[in-house]
N, C-alpha and C. Protein backbone atom coordinates (compact mmCIF):
# COMPACT_ATOMS: atom_id res chain seq x y z
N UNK A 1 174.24 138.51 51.21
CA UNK A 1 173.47 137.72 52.18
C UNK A 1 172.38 138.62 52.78
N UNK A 2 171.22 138.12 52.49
CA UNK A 2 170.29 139.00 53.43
C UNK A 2 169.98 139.12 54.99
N UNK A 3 169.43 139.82 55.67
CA UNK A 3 169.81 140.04 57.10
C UNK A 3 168.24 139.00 57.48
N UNK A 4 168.74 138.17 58.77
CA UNK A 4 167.66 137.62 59.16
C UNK A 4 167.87 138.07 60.55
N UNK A 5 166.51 138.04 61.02
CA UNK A 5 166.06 138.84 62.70
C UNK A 5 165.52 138.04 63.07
N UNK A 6 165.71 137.85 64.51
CA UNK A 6 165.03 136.80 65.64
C UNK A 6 164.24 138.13 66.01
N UNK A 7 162.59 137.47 66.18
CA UNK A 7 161.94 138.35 67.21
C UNK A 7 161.17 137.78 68.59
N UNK A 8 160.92 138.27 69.59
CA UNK A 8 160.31 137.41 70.47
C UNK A 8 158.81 138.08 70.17
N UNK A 9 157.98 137.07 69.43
CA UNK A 9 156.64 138.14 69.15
C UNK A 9 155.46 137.79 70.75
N UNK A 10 155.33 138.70 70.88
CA UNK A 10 154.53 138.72 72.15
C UNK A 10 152.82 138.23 71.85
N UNK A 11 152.11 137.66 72.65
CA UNK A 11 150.69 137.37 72.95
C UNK A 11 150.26 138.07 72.12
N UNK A 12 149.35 138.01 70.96
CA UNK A 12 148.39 138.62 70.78
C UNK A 12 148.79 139.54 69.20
N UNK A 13 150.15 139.41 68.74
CA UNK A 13 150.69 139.83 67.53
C UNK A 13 150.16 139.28 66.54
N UNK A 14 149.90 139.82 65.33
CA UNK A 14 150.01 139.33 64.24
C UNK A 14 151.11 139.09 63.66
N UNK A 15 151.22 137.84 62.72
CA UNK A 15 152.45 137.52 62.15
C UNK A 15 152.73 138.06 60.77
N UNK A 16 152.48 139.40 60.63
CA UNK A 16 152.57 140.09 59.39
C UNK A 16 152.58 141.48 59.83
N UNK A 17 153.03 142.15 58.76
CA UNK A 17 152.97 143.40 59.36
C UNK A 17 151.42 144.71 59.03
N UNK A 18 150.90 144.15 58.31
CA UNK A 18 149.83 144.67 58.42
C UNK A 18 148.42 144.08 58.70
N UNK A 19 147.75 144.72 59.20
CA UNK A 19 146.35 143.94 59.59
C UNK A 19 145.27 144.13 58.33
N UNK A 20 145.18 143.31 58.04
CA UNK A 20 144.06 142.81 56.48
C UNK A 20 142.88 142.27 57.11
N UNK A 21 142.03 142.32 58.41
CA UNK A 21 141.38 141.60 58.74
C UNK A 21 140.17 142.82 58.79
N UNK A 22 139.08 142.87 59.62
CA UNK A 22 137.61 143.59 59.47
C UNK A 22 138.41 145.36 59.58
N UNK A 23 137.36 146.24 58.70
CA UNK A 23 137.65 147.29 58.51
C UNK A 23 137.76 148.19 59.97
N UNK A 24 138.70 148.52 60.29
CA UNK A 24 138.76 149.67 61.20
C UNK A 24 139.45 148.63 62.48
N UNK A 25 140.23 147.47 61.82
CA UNK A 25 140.35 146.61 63.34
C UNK A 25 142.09 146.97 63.60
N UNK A 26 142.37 147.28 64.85
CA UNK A 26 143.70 147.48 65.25
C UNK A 26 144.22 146.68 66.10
N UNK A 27 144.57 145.50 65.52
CA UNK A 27 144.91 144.17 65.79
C UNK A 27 146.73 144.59 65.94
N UNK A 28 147.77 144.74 67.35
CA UNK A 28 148.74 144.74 66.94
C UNK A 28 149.54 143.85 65.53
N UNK A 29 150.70 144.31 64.69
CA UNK A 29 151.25 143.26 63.94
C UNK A 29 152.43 143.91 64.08
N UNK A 30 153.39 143.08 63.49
CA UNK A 30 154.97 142.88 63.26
C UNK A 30 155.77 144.48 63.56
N UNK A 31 154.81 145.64 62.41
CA UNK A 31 155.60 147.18 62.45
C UNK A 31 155.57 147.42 63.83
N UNK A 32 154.65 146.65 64.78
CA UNK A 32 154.73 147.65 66.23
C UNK A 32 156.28 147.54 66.24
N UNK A 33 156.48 146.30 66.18
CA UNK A 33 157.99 145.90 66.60
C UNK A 33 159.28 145.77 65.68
N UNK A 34 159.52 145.55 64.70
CA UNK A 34 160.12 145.63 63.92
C UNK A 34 160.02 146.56 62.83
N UNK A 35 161.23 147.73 62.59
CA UNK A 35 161.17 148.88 61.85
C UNK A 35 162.30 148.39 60.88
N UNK A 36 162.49 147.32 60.00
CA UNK A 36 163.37 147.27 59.15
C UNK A 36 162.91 147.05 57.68
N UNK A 37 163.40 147.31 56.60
CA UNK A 37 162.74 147.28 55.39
C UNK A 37 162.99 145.65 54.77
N UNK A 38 162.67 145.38 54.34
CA UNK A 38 162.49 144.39 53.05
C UNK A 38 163.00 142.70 54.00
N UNK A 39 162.78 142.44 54.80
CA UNK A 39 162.64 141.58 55.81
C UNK A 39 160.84 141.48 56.19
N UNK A 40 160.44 139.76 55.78
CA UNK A 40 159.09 139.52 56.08
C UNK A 40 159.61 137.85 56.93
N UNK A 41 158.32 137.33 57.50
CA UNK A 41 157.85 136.19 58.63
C UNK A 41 158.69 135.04 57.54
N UNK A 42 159.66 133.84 58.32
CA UNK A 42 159.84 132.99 57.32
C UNK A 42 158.59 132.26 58.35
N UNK A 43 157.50 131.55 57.65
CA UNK A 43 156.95 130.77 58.28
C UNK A 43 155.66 131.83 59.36
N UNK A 44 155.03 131.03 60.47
CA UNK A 44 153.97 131.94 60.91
C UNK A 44 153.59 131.36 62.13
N UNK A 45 153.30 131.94 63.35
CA UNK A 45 153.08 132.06 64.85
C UNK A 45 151.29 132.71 64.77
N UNK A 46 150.90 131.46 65.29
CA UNK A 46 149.51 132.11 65.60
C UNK A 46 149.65 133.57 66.58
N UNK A 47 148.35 134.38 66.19
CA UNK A 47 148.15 135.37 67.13
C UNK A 47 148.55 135.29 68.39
N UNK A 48 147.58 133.96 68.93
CA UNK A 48 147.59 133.52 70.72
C UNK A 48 148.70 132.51 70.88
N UNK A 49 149.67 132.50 70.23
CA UNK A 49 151.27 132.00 70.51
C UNK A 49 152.13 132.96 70.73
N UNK A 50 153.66 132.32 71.57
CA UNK A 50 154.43 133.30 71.11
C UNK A 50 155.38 132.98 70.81
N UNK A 51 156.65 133.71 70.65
CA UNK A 51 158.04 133.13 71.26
C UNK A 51 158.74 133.64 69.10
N UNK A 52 159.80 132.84 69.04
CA UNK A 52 160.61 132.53 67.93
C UNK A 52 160.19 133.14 66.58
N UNK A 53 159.84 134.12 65.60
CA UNK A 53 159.74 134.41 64.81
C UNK A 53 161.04 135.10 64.01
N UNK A 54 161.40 134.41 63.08
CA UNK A 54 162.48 134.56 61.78
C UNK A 54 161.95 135.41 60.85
N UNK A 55 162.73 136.42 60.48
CA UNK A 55 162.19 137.51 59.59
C UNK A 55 163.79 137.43 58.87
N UNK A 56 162.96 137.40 57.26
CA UNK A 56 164.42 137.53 56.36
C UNK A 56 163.50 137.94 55.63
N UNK A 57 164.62 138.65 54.44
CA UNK A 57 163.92 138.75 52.77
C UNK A 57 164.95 137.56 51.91
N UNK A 58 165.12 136.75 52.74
CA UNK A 58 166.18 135.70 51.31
C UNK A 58 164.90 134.53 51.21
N UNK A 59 164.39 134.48 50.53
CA UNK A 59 162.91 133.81 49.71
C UNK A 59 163.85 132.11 49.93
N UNK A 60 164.86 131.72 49.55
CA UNK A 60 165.37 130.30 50.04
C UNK A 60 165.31 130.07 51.41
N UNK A 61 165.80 130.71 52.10
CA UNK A 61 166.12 130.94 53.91
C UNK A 61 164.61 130.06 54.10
N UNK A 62 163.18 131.47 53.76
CA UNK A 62 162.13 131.40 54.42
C UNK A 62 161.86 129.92 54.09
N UNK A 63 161.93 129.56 52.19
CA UNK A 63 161.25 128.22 52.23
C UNK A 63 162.07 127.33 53.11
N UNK A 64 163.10 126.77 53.58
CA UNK A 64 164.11 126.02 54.34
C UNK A 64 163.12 125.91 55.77
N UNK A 65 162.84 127.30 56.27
CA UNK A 65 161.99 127.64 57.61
C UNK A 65 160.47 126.75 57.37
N UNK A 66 159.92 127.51 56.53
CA UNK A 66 158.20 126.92 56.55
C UNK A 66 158.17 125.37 55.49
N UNK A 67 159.00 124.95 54.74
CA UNK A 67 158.50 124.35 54.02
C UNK A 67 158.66 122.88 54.74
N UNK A 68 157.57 122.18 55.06
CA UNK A 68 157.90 120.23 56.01
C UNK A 68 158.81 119.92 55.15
N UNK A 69 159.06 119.81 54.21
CA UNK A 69 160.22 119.15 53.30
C UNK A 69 161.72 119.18 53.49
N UNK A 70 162.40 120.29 54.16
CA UNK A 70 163.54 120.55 54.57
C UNK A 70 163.62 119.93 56.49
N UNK A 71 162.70 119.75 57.03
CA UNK A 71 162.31 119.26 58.42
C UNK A 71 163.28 119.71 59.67
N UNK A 72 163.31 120.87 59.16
CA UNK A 72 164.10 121.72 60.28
C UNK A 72 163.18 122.04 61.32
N UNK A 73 163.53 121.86 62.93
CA UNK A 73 163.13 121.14 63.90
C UNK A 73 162.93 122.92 64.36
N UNK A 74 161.53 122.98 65.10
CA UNK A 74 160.46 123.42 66.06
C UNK A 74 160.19 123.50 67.09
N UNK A 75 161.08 123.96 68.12
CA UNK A 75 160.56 123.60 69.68
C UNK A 75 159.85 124.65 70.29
N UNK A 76 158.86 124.07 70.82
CA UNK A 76 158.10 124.75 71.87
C UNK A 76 157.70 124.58 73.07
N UNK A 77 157.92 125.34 74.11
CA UNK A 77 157.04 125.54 75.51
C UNK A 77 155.74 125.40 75.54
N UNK A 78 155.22 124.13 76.05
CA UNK A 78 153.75 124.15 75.45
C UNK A 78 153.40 124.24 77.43
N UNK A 79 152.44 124.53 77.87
CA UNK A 79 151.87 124.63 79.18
C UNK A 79 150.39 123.94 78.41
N UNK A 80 150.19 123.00 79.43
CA UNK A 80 148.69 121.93 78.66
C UNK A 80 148.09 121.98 79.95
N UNK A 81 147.18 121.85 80.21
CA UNK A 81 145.87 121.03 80.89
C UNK A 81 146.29 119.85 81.28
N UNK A 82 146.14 119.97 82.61
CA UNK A 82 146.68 118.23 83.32
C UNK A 82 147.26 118.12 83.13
N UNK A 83 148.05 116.25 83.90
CA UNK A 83 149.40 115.68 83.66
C UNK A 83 149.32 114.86 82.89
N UNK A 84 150.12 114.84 81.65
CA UNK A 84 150.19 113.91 80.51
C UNK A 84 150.81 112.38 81.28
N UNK A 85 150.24 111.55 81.11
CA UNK A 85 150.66 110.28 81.34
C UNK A 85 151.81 109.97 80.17
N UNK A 86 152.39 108.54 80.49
CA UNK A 86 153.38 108.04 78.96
C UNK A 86 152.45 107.47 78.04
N UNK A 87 151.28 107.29 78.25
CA UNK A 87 150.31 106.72 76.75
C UNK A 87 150.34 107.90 76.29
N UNK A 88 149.62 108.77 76.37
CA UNK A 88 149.94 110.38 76.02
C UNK A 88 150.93 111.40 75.03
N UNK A 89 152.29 111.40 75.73
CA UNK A 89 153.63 111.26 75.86
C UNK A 89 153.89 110.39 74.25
N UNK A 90 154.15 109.30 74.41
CA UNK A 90 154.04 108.28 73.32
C UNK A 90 153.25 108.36 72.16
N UNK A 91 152.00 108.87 72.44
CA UNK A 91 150.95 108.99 71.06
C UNK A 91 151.86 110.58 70.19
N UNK A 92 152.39 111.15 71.31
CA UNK A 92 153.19 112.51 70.32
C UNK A 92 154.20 111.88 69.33
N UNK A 93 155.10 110.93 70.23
CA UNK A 93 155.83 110.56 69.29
C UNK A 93 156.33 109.76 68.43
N UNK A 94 154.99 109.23 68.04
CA UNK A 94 154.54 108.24 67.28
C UNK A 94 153.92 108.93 66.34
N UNK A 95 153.39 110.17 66.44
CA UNK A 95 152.69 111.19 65.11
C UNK A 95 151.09 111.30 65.74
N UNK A 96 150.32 112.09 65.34
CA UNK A 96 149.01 111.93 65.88
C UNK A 96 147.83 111.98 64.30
N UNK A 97 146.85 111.52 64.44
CA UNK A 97 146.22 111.57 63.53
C UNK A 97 145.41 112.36 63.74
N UNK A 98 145.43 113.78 62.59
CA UNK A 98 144.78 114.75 62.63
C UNK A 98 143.80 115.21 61.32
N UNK A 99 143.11 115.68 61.18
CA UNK A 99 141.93 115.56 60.05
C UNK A 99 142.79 116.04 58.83
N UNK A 100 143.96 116.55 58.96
CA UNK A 100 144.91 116.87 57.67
C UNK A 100 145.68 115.93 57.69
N UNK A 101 145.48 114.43 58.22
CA UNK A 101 146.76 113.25 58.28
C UNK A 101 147.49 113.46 58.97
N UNK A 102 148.10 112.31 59.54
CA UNK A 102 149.38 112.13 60.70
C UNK A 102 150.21 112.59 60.38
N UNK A 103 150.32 113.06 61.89
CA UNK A 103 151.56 114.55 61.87
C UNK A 103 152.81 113.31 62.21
N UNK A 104 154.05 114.02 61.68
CA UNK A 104 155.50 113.17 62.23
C UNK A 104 155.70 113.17 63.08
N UNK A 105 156.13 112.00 63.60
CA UNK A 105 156.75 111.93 64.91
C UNK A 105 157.33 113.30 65.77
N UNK A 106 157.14 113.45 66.65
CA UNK A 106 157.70 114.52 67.76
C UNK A 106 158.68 114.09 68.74
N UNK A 107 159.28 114.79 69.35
CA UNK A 107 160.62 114.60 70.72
C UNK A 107 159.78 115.74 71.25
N UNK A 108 159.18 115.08 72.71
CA UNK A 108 158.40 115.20 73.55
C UNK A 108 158.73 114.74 75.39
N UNK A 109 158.68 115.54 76.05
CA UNK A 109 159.13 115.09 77.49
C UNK A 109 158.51 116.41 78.27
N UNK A 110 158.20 116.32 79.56
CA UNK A 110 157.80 117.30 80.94
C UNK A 110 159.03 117.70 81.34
N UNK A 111 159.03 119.17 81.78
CA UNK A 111 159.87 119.55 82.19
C UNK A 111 159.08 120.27 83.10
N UNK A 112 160.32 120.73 84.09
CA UNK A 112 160.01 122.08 84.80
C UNK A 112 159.37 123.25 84.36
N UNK A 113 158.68 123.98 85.03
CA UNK A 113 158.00 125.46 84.62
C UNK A 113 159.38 126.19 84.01
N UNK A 114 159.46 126.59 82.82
CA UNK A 114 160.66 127.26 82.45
C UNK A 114 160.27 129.19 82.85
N UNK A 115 161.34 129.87 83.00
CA UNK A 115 161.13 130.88 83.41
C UNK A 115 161.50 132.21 82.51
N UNK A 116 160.09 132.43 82.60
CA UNK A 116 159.65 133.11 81.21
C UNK A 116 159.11 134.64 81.71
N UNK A 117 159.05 135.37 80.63
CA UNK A 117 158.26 136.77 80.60
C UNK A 117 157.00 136.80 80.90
N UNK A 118 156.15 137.34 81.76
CA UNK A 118 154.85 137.62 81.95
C UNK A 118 153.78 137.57 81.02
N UNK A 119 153.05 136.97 80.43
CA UNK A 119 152.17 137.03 79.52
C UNK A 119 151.02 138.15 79.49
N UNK A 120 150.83 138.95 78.82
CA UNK A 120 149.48 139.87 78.96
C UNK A 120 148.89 139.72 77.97
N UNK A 121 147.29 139.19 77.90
CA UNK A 121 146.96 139.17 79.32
C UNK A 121 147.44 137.48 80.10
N UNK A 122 147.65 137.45 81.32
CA UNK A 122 148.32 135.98 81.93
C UNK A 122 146.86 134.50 81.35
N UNK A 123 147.87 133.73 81.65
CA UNK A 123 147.45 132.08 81.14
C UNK A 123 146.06 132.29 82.59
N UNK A 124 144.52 132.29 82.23
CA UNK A 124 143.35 131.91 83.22
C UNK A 124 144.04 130.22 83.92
N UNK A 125 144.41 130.15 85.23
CA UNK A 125 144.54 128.77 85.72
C UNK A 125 143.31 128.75 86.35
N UNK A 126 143.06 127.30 86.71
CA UNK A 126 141.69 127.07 87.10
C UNK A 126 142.44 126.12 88.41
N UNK A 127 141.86 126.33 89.78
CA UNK A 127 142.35 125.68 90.79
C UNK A 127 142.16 124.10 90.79
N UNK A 128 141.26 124.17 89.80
CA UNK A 128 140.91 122.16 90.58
C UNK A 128 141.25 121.47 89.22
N UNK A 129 142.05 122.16 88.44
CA UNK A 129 142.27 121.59 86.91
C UNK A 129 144.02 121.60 87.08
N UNK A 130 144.85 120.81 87.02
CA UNK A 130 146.60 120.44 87.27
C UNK A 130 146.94 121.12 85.90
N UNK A 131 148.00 121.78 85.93
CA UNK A 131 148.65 121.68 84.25
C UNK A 131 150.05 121.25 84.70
N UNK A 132 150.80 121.49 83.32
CA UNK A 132 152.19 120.65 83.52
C UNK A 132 152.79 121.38 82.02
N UNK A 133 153.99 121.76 82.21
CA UNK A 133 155.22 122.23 81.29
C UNK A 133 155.58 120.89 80.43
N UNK A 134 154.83 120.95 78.80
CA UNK A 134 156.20 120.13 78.17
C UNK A 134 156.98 120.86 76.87
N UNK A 135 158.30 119.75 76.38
CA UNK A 135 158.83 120.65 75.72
C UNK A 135 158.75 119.53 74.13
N UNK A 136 158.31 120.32 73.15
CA UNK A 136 157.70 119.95 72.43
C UNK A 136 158.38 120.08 70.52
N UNK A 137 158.99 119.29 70.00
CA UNK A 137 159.84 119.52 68.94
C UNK A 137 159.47 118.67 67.78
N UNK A 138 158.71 119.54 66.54
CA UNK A 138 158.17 118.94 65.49
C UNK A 138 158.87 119.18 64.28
N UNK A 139 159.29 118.98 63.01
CA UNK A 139 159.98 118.84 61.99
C UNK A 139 158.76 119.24 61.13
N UNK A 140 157.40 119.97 61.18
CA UNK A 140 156.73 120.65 60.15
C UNK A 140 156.05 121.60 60.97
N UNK A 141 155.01 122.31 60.07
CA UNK A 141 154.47 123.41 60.79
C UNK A 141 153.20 123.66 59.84
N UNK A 142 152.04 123.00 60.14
CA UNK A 142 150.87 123.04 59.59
C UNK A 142 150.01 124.03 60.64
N UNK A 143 149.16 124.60 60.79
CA UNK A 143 148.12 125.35 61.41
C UNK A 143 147.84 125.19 62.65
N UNK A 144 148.08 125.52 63.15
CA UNK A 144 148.04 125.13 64.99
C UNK A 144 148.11 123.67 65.11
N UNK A 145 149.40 123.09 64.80
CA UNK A 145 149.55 121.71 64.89
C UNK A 145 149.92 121.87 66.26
N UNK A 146 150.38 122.25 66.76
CA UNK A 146 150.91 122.09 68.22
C UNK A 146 149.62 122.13 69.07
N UNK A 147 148.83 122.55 68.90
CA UNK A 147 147.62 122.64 69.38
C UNK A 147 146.54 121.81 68.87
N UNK A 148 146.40 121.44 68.33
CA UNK A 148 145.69 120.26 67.45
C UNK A 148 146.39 119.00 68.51
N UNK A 149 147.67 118.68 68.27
CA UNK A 149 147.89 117.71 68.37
C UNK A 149 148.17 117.19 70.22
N UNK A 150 148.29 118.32 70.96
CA UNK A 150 148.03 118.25 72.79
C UNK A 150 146.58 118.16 72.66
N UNK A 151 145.58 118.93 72.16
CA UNK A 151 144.02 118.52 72.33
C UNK A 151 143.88 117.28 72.12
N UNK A 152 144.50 116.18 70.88
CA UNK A 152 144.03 115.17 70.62
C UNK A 152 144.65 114.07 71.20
N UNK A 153 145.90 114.92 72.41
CA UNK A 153 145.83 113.51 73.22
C UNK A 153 145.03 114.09 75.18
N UNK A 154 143.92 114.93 74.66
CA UNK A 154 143.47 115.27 75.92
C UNK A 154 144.42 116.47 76.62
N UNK A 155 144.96 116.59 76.22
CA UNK A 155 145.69 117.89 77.08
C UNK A 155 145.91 118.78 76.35
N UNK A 156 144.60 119.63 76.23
CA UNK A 156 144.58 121.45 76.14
C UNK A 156 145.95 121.95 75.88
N UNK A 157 146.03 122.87 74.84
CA UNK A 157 147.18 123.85 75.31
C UNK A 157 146.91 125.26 76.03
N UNK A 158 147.61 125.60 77.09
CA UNK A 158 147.03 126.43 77.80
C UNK A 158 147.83 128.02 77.00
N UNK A 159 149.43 127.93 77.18
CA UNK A 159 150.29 128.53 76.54
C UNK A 159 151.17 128.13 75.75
N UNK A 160 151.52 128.71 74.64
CA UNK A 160 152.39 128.26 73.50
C UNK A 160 153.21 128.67 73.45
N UNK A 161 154.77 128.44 73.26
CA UNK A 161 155.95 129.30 73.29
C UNK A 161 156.93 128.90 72.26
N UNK A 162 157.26 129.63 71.00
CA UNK A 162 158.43 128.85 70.29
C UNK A 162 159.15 128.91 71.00
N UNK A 163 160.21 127.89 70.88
CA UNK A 163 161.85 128.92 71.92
C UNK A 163 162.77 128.64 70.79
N UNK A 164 162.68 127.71 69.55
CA UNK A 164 164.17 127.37 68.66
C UNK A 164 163.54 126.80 67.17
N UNK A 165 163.85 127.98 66.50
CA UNK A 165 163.57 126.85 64.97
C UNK A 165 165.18 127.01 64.17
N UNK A 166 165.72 125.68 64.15
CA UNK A 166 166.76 125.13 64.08
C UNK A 166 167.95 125.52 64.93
N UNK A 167 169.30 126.51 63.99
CA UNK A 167 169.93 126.76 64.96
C UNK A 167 169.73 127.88 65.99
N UNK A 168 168.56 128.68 65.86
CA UNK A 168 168.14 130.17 66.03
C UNK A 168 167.16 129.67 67.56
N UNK A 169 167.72 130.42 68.54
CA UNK A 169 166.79 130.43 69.68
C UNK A 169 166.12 131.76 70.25
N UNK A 170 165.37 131.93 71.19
CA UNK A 170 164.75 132.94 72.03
C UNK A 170 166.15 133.03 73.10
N UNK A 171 167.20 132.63 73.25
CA UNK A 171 167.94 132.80 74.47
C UNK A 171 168.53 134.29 74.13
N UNK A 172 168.30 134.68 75.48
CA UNK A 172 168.47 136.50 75.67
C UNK A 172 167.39 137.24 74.89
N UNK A 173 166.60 136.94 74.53
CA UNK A 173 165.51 137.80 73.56
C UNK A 173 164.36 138.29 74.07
N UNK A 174 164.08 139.29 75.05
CA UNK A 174 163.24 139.42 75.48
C UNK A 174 161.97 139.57 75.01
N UNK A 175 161.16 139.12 74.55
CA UNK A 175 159.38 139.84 74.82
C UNK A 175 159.29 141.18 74.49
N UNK A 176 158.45 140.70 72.77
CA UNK A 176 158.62 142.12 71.87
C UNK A 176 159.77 142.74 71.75
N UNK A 177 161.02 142.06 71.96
CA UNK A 177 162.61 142.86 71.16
C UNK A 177 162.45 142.03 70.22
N UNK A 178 164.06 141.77 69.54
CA UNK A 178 164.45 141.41 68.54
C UNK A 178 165.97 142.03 68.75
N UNK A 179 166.56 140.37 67.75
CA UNK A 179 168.34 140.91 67.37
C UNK A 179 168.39 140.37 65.85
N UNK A 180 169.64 140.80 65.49
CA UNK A 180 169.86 139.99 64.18
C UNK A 180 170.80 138.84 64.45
N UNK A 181 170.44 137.82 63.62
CA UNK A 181 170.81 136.17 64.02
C UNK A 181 172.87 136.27 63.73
């Protein structure tokens, strides 16, 4: 059985371990934080996200993780722009139509500010602009769908947070650690 690792990847990581991007750029990635061999990303966390990243080398595991076809469920801490009304609310979980086709249905609801690690650098709030905590659970994982799909019902994502892809959560995982699952 190969070893799979929960990591909490922090603001601003790359989801790989090396940086392939403009010559001479020192973009943190994965080695800051994880020193284990033959374990890579099942699946992928934008830069300006954070939270839940699965690292295995069992090539089945990862496809199970990234592939929509197996529809193992996605939750995230999303912090949006304003208060989502239930038209809003409802358009998530009904699917949204996005220029790559309607995304699947979501399990979507407001919650409380959940209490989280400090972000660096912190979420810019703007005083005369409301935001609101929701918690946000999709069955695929296309390209900043989570973000795509709060813009296209009007509410910005401000911060992104995995906290659970399937049975695997962020609970006890601090910000840039990691355990094995």
């Amino acid at each position: 059985m190969s070893r799979v690792i929960l990591l909490n990847k922090p603001f601003g990581v790359l989801s790989q371990f090396t940086d392939k991007g403009l010559e001479g750029s020192k973009r943190p990635t994965l080695s800051s934080y994880v020193d284990v061999p033959e374990v890579y990303p099942a699946g992928r966390l934008d830069r300006d996200s954070e939270g839940l990243l699965v690292l295995t080398g069992d090539g089945r595991l990862q496809a199970q993780i990234a592939d929509p076809k197996f529809k193992k469920p996605k939750t995230y801490l999303v912090l949006v722009e304003r208060i989502p009304d239930e038209a809003a609310l409802q358009s998530l979980r009904d699917g949204i139509d996005l220029k790559d086709g309607k995304t699947r249905p979501a399990e979507v609801a407001p919650i409380d500010p959940p209490e989280l690690w400090e972000r660096d650098p912190p979420v810019r709030y703007r005083k005369s602009v409301p935001d609101c905590w929701i918690k946000l659970t999709i069955r695929e994982g296309r390209n900043r769908q989570v973000r795509r799909m709060t813009a296209a019902v009007g509410h910005p994502t401000l911060r992104l947070v995995r906290w659970s892809v399937g049975e695997w959560s962020l609970d006890g995982i601090a910000s840039g650690t990691w355990r094995d699952a």
